[in-house]
C-alpha atoms as a PDB file:
ATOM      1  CA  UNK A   1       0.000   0.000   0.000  1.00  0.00           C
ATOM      2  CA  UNK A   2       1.146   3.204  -0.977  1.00  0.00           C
ATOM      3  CA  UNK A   3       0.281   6.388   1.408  1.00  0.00           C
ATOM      4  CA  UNK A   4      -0.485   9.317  -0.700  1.00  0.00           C
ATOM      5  CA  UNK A   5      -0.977  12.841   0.463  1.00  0.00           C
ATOM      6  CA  UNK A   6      -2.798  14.402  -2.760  1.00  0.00           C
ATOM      7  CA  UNK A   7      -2.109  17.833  -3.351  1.00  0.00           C
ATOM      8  CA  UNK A   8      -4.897  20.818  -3.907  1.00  0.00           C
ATOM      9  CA  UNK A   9      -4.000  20.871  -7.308  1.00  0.00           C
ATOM     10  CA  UNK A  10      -4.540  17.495  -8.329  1.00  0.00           C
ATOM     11  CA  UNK A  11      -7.986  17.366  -6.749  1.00  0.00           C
ATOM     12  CA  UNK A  12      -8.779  20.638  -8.862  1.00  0.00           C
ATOM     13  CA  UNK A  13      -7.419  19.103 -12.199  1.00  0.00           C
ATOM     14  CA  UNK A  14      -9.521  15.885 -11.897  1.00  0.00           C
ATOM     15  CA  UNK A  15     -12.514  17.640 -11.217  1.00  0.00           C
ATOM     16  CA  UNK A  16     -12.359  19.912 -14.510  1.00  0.00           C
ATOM     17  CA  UNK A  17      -8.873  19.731 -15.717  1.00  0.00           C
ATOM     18  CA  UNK A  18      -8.297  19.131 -19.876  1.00  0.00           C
ATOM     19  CA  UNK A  19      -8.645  15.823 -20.499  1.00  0.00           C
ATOM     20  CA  UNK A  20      -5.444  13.984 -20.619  1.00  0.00           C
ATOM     21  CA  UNK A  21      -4.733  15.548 -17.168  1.00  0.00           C
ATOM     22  CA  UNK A  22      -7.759  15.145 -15.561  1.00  0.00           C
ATOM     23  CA  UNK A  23      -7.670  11.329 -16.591  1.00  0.00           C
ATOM     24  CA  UNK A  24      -4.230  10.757 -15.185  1.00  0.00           C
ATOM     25  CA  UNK A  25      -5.337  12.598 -11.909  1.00  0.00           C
ATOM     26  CA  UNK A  26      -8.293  10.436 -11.451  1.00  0.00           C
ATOM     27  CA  UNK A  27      -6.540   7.459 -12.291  1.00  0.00           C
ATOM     28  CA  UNK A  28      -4.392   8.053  -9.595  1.00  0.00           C
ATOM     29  CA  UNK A  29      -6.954   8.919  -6.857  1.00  0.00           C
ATOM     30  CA  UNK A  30      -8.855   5.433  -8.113  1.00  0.00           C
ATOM     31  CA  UNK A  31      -5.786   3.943  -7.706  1.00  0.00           C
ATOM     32  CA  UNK A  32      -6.369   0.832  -4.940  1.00  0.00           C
ATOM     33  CA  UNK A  33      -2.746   0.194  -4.050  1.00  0.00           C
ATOM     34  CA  UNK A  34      -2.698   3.590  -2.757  1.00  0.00           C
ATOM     35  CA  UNK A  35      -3.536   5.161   0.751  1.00  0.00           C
ATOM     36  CA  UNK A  36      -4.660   8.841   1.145  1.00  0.00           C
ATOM     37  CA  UNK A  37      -4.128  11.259   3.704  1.00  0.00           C
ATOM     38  CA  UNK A  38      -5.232  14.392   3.917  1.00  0.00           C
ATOM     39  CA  UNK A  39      -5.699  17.572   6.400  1.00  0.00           C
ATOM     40  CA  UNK A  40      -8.161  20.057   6.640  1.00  0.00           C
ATOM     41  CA  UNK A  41      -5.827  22.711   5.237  1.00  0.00           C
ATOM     42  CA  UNK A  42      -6.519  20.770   1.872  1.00  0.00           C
ATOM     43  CA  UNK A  43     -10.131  21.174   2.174  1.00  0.00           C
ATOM     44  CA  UNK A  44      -9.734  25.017   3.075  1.00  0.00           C
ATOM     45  CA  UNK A  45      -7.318  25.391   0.125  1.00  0.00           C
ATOM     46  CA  UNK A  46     -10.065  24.134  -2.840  1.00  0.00           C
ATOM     47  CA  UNK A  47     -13.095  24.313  -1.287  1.00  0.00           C
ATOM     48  CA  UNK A  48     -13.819  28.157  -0.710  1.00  0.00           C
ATOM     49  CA  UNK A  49     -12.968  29.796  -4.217  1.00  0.00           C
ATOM     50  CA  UNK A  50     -15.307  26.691  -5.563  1.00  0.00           C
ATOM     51  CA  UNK A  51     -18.279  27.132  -3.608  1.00  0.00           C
ATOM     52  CA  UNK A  52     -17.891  31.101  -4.212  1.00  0.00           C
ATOM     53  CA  UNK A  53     -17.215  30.603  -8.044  1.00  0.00           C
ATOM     54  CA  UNK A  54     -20.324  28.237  -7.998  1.00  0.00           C
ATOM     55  CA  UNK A  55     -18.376  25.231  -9.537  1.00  0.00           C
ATOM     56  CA  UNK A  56     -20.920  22.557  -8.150  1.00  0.00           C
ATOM     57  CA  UNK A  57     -19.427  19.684 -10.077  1.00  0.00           C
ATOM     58  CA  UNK A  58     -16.154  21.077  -8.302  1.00  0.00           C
ATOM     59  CA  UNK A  59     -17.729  20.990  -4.820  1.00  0.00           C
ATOM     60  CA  UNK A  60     -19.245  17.671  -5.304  1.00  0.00           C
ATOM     61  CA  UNK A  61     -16.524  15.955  -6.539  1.00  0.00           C
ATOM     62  CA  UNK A  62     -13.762  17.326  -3.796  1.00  0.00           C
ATOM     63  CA  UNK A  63     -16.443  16.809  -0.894  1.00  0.00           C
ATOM     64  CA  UNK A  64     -16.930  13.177  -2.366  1.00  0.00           C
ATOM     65  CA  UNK A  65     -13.083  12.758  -2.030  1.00  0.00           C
ATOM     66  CA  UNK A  66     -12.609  14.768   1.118  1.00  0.00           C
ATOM     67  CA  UNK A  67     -15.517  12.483   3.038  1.00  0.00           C
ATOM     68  CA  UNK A  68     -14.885   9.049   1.257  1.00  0.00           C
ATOM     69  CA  UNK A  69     -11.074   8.429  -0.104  1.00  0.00           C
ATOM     70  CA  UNK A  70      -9.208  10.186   2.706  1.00  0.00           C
ATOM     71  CA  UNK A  71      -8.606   7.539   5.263  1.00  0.00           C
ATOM     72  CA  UNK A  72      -6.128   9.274   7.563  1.00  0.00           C
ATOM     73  CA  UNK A  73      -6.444  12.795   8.871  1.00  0.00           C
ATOM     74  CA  UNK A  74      -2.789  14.428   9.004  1.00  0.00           C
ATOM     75  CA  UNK A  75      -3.054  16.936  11.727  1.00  0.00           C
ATOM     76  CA  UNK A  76      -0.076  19.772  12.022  1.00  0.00           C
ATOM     77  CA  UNK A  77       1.210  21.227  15.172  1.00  0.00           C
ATOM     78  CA  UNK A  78       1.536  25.026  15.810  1.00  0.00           C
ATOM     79  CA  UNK A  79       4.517  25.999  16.420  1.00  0.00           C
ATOM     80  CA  UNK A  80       5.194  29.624  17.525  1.00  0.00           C
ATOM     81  CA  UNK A  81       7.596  31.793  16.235  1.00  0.00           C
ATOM     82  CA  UNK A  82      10.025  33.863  17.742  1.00  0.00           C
END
């Protein structure tokens, strides 16, 4: 098994990327020798300007991932800095 973080950008391709690229991105999130992990930074990175562009097949489809595909939550500490 192979434990994937996907980026934002790969999530935004497959949703409505050109073809050929939006293929190979979906191909790889179908993928079922992979494991994904994400964080909620991802899904404050693409969901906002979707929702407020009104790209529903956007929202859908990175909700759909977000909810379903992501089976490990990578949390990041706060560090402060001084």
């Amino acid at each position: 098994m192979i434990r994937t973080f996907i980026d934002a950008g790969v999530l935004i391709v497959a949703a409505h990327g050109e073809d050929g690229i939006a293929e190979r991105a979906i191909e790889i999130l179908k993928d079922p020798n992979r494991e994904f992990a994400s964080s909620l930074f991802l899904k404050l990175e693409v969901l906002p300007k979707a929702i407020y562009r009104t790209y529903i097949q956007q929202v859908f489809f990175e909700n759909q991932y977000l909810l379903e595909k992501s089976l490990q939550i990578v949390h990041f500490g706060v560090f402060p800095f001084f």
